[in-house]
C-alpha atoms as a PDB file:
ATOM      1  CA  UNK A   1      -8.110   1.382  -8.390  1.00  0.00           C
ATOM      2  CA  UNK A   2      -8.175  -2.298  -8.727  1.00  0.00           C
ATOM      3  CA  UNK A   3      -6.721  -3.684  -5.362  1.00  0.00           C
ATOM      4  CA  UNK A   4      -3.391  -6.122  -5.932  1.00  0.00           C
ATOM      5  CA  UNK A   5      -3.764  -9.656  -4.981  1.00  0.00           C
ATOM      6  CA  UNK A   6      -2.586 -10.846  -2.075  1.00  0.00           C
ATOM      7  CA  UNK A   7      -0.921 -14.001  -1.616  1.00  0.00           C
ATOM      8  CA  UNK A   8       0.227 -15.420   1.915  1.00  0.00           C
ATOM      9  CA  UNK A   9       3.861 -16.384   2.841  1.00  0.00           C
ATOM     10  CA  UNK A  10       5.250 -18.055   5.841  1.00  0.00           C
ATOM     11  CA  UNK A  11       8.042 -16.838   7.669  1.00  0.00           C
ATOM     12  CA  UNK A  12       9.510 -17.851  10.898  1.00  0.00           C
ATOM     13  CA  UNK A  13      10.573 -15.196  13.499  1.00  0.00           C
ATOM     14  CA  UNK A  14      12.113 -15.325  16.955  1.00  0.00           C
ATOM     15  CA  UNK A  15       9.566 -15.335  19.785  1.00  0.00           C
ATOM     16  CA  UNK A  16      10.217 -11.804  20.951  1.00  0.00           C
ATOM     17  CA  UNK A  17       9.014 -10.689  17.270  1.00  0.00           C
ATOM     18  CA  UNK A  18       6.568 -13.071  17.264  1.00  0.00           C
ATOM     19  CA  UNK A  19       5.243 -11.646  20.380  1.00  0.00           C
ATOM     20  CA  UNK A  20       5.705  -7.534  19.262  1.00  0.00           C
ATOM     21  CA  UNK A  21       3.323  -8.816  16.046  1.00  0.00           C
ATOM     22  CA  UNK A  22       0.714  -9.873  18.078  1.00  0.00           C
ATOM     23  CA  UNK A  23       0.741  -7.076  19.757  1.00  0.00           C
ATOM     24  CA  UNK A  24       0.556  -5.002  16.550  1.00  0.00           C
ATOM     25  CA  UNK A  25      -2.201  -7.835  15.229  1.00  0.00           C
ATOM     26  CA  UNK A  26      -4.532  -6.421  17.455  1.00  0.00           C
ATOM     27  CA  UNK A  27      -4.632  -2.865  16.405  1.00  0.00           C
ATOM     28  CA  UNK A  28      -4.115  -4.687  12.786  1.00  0.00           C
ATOM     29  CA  UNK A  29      -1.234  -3.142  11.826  1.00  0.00           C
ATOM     30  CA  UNK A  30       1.168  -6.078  11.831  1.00  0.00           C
ATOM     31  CA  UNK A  31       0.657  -6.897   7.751  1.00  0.00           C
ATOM     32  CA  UNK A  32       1.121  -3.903   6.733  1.00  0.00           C
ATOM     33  CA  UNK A  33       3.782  -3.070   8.635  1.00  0.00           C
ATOM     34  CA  UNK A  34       5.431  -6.194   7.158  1.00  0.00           C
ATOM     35  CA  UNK A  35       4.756  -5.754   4.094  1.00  0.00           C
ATOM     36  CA  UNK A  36       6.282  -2.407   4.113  1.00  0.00           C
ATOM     37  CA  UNK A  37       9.480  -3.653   5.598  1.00  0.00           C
ATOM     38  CA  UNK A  38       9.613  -6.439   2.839  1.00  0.00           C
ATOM     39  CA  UNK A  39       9.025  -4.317  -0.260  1.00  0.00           C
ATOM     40  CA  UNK A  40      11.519  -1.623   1.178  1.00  0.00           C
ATOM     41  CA  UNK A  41      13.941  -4.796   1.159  1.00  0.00           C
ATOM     42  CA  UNK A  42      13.367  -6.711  -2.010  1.00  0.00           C
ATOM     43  CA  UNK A  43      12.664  -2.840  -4.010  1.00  0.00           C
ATOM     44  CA  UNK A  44      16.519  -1.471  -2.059  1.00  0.00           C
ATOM     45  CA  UNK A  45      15.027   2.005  -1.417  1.00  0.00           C
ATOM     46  CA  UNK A  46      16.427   3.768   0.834  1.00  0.00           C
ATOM     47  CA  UNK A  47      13.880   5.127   3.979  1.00  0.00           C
ATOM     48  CA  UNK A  48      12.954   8.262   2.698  1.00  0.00           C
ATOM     49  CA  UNK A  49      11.720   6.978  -1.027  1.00  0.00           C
ATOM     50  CA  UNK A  50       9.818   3.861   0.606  1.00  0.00           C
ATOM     51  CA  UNK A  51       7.942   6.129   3.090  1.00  0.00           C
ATOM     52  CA  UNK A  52       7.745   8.208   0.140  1.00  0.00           C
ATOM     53  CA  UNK A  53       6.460   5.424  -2.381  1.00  0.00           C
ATOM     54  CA  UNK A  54       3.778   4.418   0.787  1.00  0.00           C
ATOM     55  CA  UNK A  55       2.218   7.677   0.999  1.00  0.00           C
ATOM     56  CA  UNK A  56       1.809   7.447  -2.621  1.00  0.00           C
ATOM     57  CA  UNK A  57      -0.083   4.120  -2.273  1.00  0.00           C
ATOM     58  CA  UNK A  58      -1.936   5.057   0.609  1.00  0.00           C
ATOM     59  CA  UNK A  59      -3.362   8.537  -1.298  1.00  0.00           C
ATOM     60  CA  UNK A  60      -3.924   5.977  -4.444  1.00  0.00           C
ATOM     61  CA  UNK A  61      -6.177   3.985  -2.286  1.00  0.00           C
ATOM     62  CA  UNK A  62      -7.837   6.794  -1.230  1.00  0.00           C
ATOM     63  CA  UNK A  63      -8.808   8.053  -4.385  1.00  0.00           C
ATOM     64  CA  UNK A  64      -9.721   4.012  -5.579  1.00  0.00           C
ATOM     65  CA  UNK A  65     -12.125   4.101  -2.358  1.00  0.00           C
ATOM     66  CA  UNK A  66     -14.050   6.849  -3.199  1.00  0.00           C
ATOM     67  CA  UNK A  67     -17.570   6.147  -4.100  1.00  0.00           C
ATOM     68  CA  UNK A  68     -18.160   9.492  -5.698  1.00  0.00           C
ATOM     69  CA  UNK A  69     -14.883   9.378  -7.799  1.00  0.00           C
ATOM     70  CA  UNK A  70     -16.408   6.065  -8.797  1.00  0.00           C
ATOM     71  CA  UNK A  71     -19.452   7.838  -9.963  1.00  0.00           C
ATOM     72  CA  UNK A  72     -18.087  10.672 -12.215  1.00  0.00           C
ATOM     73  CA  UNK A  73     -16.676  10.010 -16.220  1.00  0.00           C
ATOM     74  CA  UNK A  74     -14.731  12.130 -18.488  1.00  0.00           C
ATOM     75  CA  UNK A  75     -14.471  10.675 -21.813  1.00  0.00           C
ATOM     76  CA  UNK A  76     -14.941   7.132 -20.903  1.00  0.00           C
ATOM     77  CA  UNK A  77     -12.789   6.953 -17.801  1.00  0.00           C
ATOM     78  CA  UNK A  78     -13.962   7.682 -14.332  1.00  0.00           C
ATOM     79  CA  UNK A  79     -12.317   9.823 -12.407  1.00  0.00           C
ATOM     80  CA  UNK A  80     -11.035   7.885  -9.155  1.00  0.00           C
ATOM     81  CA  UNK A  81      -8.953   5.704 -12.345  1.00  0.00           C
ATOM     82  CA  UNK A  82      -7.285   8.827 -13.877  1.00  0.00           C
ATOM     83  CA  UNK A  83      -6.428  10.450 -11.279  1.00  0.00           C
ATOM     84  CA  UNK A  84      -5.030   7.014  -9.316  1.00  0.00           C
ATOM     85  CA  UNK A  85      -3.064   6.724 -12.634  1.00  0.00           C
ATOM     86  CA  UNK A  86      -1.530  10.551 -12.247  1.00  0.00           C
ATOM     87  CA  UNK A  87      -0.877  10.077  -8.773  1.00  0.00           C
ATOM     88  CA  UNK A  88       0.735   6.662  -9.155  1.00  0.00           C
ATOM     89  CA  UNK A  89       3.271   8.711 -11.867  1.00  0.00           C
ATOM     90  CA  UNK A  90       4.898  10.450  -8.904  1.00  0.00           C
ATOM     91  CA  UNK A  91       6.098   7.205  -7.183  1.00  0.00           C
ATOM     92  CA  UNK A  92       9.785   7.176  -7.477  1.00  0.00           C
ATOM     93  CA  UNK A  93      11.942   4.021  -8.825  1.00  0.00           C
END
């Protein structure tokens, strides 16, 4: 699976979330974690289907970083591409 572009965005915070980020930065959690929150947001699902949608990216990712999926064709398509493409089918709008 191709990975989506990423493009950086400013934001400012209070200090006290400031400071929790850092604290996440180290483990590097902290842009995922916002990313989550904003696509939750801007997308209006609800906590369940977000959570829900994330697993599905996270299992798509996966499959996209498997070398051997990346190794294996049926009928012109390798395998780590169909199968990101049936389990991105399950996402929920």
């Amino acid at each position: 699976m191709a990975e989506k572009k990423l493009i950086p965005y400013s934001v400012y915070l209070p200090r006290e979330y400031h400071n929790k980020l850092k604290t996440l930065a180290q483990s590097r959690q902290a842009s995922a974690l916002i990313r989550d929150a904003i696509s939750m947001i801007v997308d209006g699902s609800d906590a369940f289907r977000a959570g829900y949608n994330k697993a599905i990216r996270e299992a798509c990712k996966i499959i996209g970083d498997c070398e051997e999926a990346k190794t294996i064709a049926v009928k012109g398509r390798y395998i780590d591409e169909i199968l990101t493409d049936r389990v991105n089918e399950l996402e929920m709008k």
